[in-house]
Every structure is written in C-alpha cells, then in structure tokens.
Protein backbone atom coordinates (compact mmCIF):
# COMPACT_ATOMS: atom_id res chain seq x y z
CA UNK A 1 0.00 0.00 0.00
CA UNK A 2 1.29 3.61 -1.00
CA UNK A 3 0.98 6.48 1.35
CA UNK A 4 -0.98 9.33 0.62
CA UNK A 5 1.68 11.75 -0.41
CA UNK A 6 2.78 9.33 -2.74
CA UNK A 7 -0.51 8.04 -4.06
CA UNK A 8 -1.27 12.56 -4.73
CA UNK A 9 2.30 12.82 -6.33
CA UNK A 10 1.98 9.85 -8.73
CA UNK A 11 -1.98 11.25 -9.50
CA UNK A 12 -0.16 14.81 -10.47
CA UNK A 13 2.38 13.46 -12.68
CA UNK A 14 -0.80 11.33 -13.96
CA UNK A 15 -2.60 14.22 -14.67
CA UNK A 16 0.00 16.28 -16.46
CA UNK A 17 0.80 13.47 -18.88
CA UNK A 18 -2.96 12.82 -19.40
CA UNK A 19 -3.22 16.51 -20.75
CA UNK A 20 -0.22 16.65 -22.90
CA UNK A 21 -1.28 12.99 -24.18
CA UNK A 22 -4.82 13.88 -24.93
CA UNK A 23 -3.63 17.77 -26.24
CA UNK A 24 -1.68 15.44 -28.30
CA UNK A 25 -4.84 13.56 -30.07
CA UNK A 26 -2.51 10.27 -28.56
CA UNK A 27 -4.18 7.44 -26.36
CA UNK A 28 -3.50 8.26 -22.80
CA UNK A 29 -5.23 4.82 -21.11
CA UNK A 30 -2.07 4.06 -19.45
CA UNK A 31 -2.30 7.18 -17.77
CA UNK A 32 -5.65 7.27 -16.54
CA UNK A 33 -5.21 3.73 -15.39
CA UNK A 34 -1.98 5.56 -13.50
CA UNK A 35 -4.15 7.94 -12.11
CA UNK A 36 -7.52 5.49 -11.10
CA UNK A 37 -5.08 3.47 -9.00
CA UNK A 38 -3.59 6.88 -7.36
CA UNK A 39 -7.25 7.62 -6.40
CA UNK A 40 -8.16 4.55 -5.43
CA UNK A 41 -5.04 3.98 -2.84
CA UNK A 42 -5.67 7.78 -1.76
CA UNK A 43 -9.47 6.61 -1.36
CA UNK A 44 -8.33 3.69 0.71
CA UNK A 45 -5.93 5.64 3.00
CA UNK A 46 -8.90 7.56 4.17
CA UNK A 47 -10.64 4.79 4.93
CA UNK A 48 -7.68 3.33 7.08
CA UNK A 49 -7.24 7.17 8.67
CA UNK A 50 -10.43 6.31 10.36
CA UNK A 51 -9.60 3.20 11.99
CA UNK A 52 -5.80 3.38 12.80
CA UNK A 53 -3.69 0.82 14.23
CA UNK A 54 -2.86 0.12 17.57
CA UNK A 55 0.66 0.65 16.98
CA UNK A 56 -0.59 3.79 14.87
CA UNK A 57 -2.36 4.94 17.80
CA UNK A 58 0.04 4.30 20.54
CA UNK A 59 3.12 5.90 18.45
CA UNK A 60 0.92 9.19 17.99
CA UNK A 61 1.41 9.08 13.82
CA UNK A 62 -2.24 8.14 13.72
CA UNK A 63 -2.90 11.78 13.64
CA UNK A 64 -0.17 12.35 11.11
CA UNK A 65 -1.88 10.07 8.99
CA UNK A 66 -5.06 10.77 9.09
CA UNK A 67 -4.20 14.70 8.08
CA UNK A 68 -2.16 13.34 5.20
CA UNK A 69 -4.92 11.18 4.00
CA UNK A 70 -7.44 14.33 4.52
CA UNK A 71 -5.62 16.78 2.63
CA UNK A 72 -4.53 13.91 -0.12
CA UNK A 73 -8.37 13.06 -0.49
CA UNK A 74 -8.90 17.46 -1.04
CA UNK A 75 -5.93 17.60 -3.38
CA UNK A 76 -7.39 14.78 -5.21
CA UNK A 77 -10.66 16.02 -5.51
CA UNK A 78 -9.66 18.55 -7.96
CA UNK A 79 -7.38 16.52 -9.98
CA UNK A 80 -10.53 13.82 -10.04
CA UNK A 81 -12.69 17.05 -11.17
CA UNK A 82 -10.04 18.46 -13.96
CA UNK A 83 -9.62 14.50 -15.47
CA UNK A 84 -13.30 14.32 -15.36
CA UNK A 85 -13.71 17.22 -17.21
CA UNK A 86 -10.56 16.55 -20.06
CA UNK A 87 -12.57 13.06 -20.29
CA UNK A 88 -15.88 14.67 -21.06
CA UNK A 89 -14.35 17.31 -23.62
CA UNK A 90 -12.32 14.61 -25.58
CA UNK A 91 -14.66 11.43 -25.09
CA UNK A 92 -18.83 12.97 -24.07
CA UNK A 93 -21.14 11.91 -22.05
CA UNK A 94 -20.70 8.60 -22.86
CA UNK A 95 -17.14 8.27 -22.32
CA UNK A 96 -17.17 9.76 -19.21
CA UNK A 97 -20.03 7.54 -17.66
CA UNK A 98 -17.42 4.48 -19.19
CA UNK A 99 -14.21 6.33 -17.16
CA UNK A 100 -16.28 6.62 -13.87
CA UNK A 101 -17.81 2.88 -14.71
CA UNK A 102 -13.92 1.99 -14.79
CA UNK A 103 -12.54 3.75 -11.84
CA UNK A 104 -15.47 1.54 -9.89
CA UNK A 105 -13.61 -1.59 -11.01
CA UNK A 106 -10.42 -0.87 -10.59
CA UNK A 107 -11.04 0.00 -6.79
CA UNK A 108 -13.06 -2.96 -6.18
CA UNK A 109 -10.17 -4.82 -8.03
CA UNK A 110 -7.75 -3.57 -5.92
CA UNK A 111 -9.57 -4.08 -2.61
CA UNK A 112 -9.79 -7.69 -3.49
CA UNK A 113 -6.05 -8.24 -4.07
CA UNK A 114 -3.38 -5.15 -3.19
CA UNK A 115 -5.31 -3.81 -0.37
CA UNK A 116 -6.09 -7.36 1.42
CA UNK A 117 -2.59 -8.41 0.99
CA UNK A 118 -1.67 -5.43 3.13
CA UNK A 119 -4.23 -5.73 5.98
CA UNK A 120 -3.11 -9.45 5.78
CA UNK A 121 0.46 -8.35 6.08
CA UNK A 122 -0.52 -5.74 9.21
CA UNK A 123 -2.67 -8.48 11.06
CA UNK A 124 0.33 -11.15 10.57
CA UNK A 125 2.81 -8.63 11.94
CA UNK A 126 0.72 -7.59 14.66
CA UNK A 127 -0.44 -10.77 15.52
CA UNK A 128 3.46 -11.66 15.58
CA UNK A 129 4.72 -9.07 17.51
CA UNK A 130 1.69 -9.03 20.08
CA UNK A 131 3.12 -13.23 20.54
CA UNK A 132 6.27 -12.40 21.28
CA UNK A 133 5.38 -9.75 23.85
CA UNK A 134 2.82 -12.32 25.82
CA UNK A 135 5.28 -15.06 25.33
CA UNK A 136 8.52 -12.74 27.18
CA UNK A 137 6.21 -11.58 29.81
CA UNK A 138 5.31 -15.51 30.19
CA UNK A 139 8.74 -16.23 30.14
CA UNK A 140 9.78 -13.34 32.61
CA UNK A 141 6.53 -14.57 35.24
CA UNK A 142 8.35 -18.14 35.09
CA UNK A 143 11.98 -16.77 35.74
CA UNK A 144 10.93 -14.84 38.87
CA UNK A 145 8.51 -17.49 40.20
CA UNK A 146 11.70 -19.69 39.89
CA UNK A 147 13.85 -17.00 41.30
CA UNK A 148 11.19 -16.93 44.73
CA UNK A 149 11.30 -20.61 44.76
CA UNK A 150 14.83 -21.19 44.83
CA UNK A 151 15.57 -18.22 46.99
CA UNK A 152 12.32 -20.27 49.62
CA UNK A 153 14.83 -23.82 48.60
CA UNK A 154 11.77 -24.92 47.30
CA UNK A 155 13.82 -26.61 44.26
C-alpha cells in the first residue's frame, strides 16, 4: 500500500501526462489507469485514517496520517474534477459515464487483491509481535517465580 503523499504525487504526474497525451490527439489509457489506481489507494488511505492501528495509535502518527490522508483526499478532488472534465471534452457523455464505470472496477479490483494483501500483512505482523510480547512476559513470570522458589529452597 502507497501512502498518501505518494498516491497525490503519482496522481499529479498522472494528470499532467494525461493533458499533454490527450492535447496530443494520442491514447492516454495508461495514464488514466496511472491515475484510477492513485485515487483509489488515496481513497483507501482515508478509509484506514479512520480506523488506525494500535501501533498507529500508541506511536501518535495516527494523527499524522489521518491529516495526510485528509488533505490527499482534497488535493485529489480537484485533480478527479479536472480529469473528469478533459474526459468529457475529448470522449462525451458517454465516455465519461465508461471512465467513472472503470474507476469503480479498478477500486473494487484492488480491494480484493493489493489492499487485502496489506491488511493481511498488518494483522500477521501484529499478531506476531503481540506473541512475542505475551510469550517474554510468560517467560519473565516463570523466571521470577523460579527465582522466589529457589531463593524459599523450594527446588
């Protein structure tokens, strides 16, 4: 998963070369595709702003986040708005209701696949690291019950 900042610069640079391909009369799919995925991981990082982390939360860059993601999700409402529009000028009505009927797919794609892989990911490494804690405070329980017993010459 791509941070917000990231996700807004590649949507920028997707933007710019949209224009100069379409100016161009050229085919600028790979661009928009470019772009739909920007949105769609900006879209998403909102959506995980909400709910942070524990480790999010307990480091205090929940907050960071969630103020990237905001002003990400404003930038990107006006690059959304300015594609939008090239779209309709080059393509109508038509092609526009086609773009937005693509964008739809492309995010539920990538919820299915590039965003699951990452919860997966987060869960695994929490789940991991949240083990290893319970197991060294099990570990450090036994060492000074063992510690009281010996020092009692109960073994």
């Amino acid at each position: 998963m791509i941070d917000p900042i990231t996700a807004l610069s590649i949507a920028a640079s997707a933007v710019s070369n949209i224009k100069s391909l379409m100016l161009a009369g050229r085919d600028a799919s790979s661009a928009l595709s470019r772009f739909a995925g920007a949105v769609s991981d900006v879209n998403y990082c909102v959506e995980k702003s909400k709910n942070p982390g524990i480790f999010a939360s307990l480091t205090g860059s929940a907050e960071q986040q969630a103020i990237d993601a905001f002003t990400a999700q404003k930038k990107m409402q006006a690059l959304r708005q300015e594609v939008e529009t090239m779209v309709q000028f080059s393509y109508g009505m038509d092609g526009l209701q086609e773009y937005k009927d693509t964008l739809r797919r492309v995010r539920a794609q990538r919820k299915k696949t590039a965003y699951r892989q990452a919860e997966l990911k987060q869960a695994l490494i929490t789940w991991f690291f949240g083990g290893v804690i319970i197991l060294s405070g099990l570990v450090g329980l036994g060492l000074v019950l063992w510690m009281i017993g010996k020092q009692q010459g109960k073994w």
